[in-house]
PDB file of N, CA and C in Angstrom:
ATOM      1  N   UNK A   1    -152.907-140.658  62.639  1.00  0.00           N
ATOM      2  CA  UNK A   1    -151.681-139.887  62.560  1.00  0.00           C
ATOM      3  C   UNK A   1    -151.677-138.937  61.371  1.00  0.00           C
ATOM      4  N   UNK A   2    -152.772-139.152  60.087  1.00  0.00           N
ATOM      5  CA  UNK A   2    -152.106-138.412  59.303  1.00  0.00           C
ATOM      6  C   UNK A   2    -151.523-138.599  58.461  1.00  0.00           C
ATOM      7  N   UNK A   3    -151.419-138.030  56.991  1.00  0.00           N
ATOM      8  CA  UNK A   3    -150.724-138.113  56.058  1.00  0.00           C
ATOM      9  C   UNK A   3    -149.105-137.475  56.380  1.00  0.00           C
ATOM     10  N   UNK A   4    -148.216-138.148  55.538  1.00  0.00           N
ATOM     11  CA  UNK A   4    -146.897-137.922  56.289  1.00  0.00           C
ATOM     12  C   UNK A   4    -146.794-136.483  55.426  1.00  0.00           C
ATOM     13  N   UNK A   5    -145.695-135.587  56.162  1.00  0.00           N
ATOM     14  CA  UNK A   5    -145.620-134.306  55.339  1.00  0.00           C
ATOM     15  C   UNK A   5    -145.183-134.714  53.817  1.00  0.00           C
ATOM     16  N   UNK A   6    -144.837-133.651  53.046  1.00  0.00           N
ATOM     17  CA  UNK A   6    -144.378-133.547  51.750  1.00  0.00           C
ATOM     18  C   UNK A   6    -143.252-133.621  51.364  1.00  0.00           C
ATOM     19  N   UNK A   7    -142.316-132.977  52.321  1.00  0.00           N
ATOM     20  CA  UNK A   7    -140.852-132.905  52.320  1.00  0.00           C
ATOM     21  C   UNK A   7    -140.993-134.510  52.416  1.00  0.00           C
ATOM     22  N   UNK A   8    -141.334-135.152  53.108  1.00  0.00           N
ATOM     23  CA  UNK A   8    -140.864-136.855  53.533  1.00  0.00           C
ATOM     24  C   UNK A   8    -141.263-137.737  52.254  1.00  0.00           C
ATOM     25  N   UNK A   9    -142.481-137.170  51.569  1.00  0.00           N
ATOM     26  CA  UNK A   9    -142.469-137.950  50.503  1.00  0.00           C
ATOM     27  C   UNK A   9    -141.872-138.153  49.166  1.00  0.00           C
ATOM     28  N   UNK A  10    -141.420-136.380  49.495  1.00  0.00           N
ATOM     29  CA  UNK A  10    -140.285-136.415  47.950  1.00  0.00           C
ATOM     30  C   UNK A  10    -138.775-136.647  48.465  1.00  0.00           C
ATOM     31  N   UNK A  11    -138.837-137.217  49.317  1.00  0.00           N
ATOM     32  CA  UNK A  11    -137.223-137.644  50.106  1.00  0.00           C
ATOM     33  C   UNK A  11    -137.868-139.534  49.528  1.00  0.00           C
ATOM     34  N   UNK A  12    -138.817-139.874  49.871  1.00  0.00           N
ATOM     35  CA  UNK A  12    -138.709-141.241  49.589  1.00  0.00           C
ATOM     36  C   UNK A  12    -138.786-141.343  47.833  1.00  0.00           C
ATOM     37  N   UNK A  13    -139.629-140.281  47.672  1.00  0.00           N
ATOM     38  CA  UNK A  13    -139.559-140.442  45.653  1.00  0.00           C
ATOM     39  C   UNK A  13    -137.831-140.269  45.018  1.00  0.00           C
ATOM     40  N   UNK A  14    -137.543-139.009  45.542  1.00  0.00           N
ATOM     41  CA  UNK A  14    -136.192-139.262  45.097  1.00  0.00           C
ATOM     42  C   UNK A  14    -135.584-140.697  45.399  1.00  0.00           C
ATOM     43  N   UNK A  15    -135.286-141.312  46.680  1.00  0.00           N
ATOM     44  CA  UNK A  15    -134.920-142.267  46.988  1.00  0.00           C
ATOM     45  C   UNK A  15    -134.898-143.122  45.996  1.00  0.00           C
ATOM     46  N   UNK A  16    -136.148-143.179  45.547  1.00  0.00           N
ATOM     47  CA  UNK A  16    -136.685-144.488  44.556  1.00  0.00           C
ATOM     48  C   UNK A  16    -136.114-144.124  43.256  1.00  0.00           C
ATOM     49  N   UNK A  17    -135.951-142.856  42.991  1.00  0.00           N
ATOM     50  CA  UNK A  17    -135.751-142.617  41.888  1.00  0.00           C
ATOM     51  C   UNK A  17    -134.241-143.113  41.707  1.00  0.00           C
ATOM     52  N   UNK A  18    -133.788-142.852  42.174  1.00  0.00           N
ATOM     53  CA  UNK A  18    -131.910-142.871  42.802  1.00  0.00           C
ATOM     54  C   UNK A  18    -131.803-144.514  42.603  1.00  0.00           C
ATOM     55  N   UNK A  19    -132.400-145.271  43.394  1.00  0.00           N
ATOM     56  CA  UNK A  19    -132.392-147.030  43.101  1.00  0.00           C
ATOM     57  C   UNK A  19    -133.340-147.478  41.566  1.00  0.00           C
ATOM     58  N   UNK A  20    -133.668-146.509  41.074  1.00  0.00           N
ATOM     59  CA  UNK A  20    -134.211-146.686  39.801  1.00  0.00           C
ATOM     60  C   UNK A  20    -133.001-146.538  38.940  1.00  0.00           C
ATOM     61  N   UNK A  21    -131.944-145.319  39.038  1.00  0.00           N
ATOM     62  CA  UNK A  21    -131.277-144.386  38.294  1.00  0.00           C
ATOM     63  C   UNK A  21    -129.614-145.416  38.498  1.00  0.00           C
ATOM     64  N   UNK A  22    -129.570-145.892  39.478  1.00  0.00           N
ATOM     65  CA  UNK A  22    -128.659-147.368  39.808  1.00  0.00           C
ATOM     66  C   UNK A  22    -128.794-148.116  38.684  1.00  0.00           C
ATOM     67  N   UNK A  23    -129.938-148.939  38.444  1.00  0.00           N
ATOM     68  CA  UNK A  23    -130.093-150.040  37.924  1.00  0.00           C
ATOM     69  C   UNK A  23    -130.094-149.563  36.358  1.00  0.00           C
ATOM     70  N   UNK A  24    -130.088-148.023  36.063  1.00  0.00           N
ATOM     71  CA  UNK A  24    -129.759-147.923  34.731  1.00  0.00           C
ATOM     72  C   UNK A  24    -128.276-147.319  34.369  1.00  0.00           C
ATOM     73  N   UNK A  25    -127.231-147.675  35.296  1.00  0.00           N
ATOM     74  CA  UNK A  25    -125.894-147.223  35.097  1.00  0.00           C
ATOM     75  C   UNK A  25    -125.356-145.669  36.078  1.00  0.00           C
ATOM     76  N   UNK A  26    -126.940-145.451  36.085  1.00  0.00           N
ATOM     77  CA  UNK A  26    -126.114-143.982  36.812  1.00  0.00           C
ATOM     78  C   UNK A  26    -125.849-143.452  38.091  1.00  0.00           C
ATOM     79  N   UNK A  27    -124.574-143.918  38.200  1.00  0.00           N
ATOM     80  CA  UNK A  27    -124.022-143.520  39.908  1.00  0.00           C
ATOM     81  C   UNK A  27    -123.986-142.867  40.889  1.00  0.00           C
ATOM     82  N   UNK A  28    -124.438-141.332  39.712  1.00  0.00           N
ATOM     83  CA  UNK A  28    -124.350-140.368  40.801  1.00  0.00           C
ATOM     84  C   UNK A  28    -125.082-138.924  40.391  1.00  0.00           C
ATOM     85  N   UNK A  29    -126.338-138.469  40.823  1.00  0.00           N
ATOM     86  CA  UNK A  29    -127.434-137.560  40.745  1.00  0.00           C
ATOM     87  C   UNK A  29    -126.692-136.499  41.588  1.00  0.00           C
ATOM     88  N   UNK A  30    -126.214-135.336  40.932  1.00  0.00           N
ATOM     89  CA  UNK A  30    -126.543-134.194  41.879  1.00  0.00           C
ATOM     90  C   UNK A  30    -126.894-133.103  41.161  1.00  0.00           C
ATOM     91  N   UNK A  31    -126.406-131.679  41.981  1.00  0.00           N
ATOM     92  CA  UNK A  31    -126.863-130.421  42.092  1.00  0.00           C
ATOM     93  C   UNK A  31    -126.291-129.351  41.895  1.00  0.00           C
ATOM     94  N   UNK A  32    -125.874-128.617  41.090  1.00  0.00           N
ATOM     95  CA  UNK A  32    -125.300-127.537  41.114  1.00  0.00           C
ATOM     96  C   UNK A  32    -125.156-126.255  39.930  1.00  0.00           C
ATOM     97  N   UNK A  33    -125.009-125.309  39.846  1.00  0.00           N
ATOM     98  CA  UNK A  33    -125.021-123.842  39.089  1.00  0.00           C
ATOM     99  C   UNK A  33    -126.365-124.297  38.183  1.00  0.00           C
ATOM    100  N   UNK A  34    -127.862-124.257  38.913  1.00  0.00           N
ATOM    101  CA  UNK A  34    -129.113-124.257  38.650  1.00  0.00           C
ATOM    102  C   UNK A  34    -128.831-125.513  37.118  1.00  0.00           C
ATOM    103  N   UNK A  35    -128.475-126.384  37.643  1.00  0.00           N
ATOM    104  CA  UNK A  35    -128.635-127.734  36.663  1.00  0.00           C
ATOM    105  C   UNK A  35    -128.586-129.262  37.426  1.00  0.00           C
ATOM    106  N   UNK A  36    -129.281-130.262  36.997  1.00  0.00           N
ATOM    107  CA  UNK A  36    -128.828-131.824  37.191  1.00  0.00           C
ATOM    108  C   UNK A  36    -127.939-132.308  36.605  1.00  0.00           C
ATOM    109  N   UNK A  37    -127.152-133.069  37.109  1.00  0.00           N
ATOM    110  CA  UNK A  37    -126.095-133.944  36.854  1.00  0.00           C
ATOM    111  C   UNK A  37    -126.206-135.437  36.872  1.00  0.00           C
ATOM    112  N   UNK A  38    -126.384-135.666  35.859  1.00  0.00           N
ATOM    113  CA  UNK A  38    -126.457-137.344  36.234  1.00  0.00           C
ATOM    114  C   UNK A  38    -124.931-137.947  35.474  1.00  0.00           C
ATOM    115  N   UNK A  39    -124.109-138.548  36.660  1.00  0.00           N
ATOM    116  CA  UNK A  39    -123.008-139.125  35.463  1.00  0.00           C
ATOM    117  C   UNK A  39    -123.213-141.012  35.657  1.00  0.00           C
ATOM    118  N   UNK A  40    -123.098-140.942  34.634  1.00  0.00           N
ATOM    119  CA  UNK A  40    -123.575-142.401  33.812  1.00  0.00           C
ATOM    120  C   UNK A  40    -122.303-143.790  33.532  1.00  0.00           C
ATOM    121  N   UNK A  41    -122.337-144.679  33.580  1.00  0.00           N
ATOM    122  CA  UNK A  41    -121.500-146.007  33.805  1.00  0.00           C
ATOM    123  C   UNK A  41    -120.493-145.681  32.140  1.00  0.00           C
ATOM    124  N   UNK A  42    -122.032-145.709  30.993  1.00  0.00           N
ATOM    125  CA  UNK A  42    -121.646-145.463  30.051  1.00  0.00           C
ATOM    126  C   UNK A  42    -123.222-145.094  29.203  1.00  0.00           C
ATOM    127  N   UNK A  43    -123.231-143.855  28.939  1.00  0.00           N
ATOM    128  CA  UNK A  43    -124.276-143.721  28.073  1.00  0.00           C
ATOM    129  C   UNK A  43    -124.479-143.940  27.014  1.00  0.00           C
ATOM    130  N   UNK A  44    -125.981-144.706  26.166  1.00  0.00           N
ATOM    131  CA  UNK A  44    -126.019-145.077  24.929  1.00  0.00           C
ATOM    132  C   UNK A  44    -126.455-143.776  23.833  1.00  0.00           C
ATOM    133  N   UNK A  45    -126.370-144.090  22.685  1.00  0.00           N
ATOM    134  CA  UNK A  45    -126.543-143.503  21.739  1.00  0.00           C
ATOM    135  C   UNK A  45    -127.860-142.831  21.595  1.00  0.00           C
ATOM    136  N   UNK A  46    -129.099-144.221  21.862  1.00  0.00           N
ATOM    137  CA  UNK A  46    -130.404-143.628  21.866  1.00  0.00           C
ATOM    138  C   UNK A  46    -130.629-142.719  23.007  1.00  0.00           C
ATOM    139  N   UNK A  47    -130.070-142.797  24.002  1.00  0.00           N
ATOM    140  CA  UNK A  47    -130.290-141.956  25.404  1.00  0.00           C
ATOM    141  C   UNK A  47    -130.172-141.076  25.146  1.00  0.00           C
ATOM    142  N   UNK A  48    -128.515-140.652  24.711  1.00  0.00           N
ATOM    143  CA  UNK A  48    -128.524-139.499  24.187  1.00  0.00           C
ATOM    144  C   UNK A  48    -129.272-138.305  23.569  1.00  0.00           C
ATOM    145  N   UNK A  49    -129.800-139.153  22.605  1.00  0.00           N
ATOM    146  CA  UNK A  49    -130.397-138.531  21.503  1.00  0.00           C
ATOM    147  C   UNK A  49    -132.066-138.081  21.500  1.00  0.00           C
ATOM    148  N   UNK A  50    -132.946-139.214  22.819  1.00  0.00           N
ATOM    149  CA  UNK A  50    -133.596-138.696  23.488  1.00  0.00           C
ATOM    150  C   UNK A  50    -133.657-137.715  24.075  1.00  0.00           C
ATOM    151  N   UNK A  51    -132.708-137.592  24.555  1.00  0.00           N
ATOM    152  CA  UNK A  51    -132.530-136.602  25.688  1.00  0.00           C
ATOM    153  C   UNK A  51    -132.300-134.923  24.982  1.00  0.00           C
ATOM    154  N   UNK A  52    -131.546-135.194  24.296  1.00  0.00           N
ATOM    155  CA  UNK A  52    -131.170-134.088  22.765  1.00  0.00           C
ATOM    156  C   UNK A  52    -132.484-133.618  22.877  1.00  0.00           C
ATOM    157  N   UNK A  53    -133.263-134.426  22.132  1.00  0.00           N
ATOM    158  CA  UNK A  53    -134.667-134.025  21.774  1.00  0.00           C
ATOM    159  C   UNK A  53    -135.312-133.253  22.546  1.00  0.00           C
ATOM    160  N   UNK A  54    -135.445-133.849  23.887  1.00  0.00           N
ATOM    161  CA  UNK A  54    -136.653-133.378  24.564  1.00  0.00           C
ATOM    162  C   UNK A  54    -136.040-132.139  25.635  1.00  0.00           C
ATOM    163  N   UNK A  55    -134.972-132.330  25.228  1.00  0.00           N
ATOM    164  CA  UNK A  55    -134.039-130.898  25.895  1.00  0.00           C
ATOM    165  C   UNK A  55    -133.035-130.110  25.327  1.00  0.00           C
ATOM    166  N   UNK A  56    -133.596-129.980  24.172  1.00  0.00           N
ATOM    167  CA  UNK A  56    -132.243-129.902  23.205  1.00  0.00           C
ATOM    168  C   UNK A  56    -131.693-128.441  23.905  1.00  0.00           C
ATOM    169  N   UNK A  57    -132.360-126.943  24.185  1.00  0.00           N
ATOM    170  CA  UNK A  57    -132.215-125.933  24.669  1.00  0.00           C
ATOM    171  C   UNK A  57    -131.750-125.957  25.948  1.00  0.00           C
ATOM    172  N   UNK A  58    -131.559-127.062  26.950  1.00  0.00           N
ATOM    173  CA  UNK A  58    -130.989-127.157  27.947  1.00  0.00           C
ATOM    174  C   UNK A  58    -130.275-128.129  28.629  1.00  0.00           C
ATOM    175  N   UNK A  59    -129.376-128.529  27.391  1.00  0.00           N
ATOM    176  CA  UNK A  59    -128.722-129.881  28.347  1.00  0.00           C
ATOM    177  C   UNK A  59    -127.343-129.870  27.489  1.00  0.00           C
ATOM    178  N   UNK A  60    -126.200-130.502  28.444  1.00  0.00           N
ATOM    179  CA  UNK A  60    -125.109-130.485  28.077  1.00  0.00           C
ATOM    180  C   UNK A  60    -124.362-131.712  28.502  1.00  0.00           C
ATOM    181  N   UNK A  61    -123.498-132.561  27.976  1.00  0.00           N
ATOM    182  CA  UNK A  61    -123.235-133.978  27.960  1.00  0.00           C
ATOM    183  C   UNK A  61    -121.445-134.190  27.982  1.00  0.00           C
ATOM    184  N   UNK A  62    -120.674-134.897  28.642  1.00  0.00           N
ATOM    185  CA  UNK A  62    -119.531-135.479  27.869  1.00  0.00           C
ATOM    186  C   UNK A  62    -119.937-137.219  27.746  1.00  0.00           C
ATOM    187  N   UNK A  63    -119.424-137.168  26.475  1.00  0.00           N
ATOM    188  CA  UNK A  63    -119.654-138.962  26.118  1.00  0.00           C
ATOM    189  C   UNK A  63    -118.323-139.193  25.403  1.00  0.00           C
ATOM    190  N   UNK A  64    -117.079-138.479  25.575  1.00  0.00           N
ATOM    191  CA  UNK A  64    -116.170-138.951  25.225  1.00  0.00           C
ATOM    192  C   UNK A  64    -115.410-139.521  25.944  1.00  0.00           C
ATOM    193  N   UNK A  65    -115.127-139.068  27.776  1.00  0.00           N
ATOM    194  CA  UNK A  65    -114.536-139.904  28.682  1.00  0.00           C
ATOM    195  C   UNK A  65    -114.799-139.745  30.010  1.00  0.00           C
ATOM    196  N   UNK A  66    -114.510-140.205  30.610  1.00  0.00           N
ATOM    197  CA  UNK A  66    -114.920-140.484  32.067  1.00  0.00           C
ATOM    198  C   UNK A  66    -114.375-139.758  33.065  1.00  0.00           C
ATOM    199  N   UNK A  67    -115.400-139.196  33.959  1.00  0.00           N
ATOM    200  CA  UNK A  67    -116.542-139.212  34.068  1.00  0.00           C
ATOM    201  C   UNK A  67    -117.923-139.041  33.332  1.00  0.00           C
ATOM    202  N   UNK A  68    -118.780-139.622  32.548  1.00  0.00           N
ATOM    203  CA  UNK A  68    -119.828-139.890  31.610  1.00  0.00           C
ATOM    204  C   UNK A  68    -120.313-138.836  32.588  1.00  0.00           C
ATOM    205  N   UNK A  69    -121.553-137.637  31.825  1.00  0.00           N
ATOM    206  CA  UNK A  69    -122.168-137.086  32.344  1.00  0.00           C
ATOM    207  C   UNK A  69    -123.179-136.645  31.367  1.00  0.00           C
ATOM    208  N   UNK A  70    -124.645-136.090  31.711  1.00  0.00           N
ATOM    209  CA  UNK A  70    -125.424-135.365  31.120  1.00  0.00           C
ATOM    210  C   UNK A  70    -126.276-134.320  32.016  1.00  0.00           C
ATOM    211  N   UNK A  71    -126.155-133.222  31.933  1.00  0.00           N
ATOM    212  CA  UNK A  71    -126.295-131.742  32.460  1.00  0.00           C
ATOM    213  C   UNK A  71    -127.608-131.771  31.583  1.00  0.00           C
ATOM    214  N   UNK A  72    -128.908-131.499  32.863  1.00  0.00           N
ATOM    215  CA  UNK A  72    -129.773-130.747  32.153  1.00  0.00           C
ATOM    216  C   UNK A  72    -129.928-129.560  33.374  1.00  0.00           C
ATOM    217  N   UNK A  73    -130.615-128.538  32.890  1.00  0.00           N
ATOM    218  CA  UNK A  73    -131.059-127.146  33.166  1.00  0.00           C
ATOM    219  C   UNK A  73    -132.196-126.886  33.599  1.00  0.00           C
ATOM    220  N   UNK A  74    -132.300-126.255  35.221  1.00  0.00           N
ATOM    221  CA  UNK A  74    -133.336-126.502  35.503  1.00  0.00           C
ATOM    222  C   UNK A  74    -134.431-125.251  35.308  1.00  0.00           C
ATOM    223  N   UNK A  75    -135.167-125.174  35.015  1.00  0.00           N
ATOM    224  CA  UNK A  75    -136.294-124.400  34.169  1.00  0.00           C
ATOM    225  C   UNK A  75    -136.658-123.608  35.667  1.00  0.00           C
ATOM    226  N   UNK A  76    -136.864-122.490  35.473  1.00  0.00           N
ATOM    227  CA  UNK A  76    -137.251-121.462  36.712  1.00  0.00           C
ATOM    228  C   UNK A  76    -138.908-121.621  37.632  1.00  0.00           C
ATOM    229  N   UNK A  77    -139.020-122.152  38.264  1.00  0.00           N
ATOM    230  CA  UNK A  77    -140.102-122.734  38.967  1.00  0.00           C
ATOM    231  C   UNK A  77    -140.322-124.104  38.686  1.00  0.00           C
ATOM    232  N   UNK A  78    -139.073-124.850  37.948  1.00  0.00           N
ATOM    233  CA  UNK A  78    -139.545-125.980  38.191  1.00  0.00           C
ATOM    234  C   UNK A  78    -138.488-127.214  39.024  1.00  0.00           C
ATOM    235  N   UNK A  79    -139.154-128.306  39.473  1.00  0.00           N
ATOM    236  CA  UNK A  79    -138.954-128.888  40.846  1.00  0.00           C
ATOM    237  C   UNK A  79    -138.061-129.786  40.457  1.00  0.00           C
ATOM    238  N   UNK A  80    -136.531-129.736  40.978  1.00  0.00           N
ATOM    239  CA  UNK A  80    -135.717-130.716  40.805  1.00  0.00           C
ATOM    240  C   UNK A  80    -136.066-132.014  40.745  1.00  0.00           C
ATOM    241  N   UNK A  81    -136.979-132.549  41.675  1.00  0.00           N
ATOM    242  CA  UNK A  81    -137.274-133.978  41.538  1.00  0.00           C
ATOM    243  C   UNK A  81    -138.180-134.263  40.510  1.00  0.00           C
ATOM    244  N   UNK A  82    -138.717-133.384  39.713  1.00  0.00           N
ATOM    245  CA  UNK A  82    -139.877-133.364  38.977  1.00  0.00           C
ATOM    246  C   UNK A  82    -138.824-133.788  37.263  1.00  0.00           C
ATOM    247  N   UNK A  83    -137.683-133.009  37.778  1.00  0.00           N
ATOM    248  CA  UNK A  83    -136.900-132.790  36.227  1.00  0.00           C
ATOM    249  C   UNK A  83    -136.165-134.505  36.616  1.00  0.00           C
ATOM    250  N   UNK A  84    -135.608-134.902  37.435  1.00  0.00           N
ATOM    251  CA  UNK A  84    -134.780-136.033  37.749  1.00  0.00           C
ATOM    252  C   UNK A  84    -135.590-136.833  37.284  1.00  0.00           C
ATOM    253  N   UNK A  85    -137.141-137.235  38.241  1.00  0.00           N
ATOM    254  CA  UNK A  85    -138.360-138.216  37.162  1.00  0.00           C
ATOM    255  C   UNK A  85    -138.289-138.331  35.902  1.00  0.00           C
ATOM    256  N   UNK A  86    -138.611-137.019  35.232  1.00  0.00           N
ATOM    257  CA  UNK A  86    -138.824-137.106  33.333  1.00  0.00           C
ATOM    258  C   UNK A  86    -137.017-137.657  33.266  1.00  0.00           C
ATOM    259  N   UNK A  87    -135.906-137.081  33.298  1.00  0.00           N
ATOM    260  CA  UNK A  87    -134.598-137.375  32.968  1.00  0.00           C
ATOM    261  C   UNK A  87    -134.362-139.210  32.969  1.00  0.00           C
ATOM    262  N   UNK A  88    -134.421-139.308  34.120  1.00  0.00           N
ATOM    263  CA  UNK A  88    -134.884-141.079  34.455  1.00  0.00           C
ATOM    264  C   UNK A  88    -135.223-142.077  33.747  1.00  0.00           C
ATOM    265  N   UNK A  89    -136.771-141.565  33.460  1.00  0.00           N
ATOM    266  CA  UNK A  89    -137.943-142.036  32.558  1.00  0.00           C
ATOM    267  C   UNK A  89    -137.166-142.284  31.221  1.00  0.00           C
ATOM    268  N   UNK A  90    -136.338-141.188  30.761  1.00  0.00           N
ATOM    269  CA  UNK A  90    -136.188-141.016  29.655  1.00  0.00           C
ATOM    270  C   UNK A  90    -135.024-142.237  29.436  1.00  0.00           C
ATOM    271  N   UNK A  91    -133.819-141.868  30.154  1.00  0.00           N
ATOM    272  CA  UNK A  91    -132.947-143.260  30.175  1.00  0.00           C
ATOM    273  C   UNK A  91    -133.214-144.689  30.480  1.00  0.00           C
ATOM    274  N   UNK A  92    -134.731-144.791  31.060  1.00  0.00           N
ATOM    275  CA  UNK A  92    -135.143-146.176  31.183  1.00  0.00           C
ATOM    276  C   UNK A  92    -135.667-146.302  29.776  1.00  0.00           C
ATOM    277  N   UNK A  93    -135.921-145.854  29.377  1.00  0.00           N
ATOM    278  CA  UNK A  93    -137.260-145.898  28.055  1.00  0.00           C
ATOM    279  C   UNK A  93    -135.876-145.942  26.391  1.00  0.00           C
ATOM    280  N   UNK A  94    -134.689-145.831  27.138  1.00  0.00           N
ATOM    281  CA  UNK A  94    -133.900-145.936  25.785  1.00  0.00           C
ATOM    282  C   UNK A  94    -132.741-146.753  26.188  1.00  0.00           C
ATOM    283  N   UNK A  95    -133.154-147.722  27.244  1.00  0.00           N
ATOM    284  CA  UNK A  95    -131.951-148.339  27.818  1.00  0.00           C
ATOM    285  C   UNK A  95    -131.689-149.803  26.826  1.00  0.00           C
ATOM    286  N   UNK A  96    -130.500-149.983  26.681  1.00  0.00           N
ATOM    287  CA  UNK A  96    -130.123-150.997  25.991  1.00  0.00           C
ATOM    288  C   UNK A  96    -130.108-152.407  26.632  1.00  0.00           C
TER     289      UNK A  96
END
C-alpha cells in the first residue's frame, strides 16, 4: 500500500502533540492573525521565562488572569506544527 501521505502524518503528529500539550495543562492550541495560541490551566514561572528566551522577539503572554495564554509568532516559511513541537517541548522541559 505504501507509505501513508504527509498531510495524514502531521494530522497524527499534531494529534500527539495535542495529548502531549493536555497532560501539561494546556487546553486549547489554536490559530490565528499568523500566531499560536496555547492557553494554559496555569502557567509556571520557569515556562515562562523559557519561552521569553527562546522567543523573546515573538511571543506574547497573559499570566495575570484567565484565560492563561502564550502567543508565539509564526516565522514566514515556517510550519505551524513544527513551531507547536519546539513550544511543547519547551513547557514539558520546565514543567513543575
Amino acid at each position: 500500500f505504501g507509505d501513508p501521505p504527509k498531510s495524514l502524518l502531521n494530522l497524527i503528529d499534531a494529534s500527539l502533540l495535542r495529548n502531549t500539550a493536555g497532560r501539561l495543562g494546556i487546553s486549547e492550541i489554536s490559530q490565528k492573525r499568523g500566531a499560536l495560541f496555547f492557553y494554559v490551566t496555569q502557567p509556571n514561572a520557569k515556562q515562562l521565562q523559557a519561552l521569553m528566551q527562546k522567543y523573546y522577539d515573538r511571543i506574547a503572554f497573559n499570566d495575570r488572569e484567565a484565560p492563561y495564554f502564550v502567543a508565539v509568532r509564526i516565522k514566514k516559511g515556517e510550519l505551524s506544527v513544527e513551531l507547536m513541537r519546539e513550544v511543547i517541548a519547551v513547557f514539558d522541559a520546565h514543567a513543575e
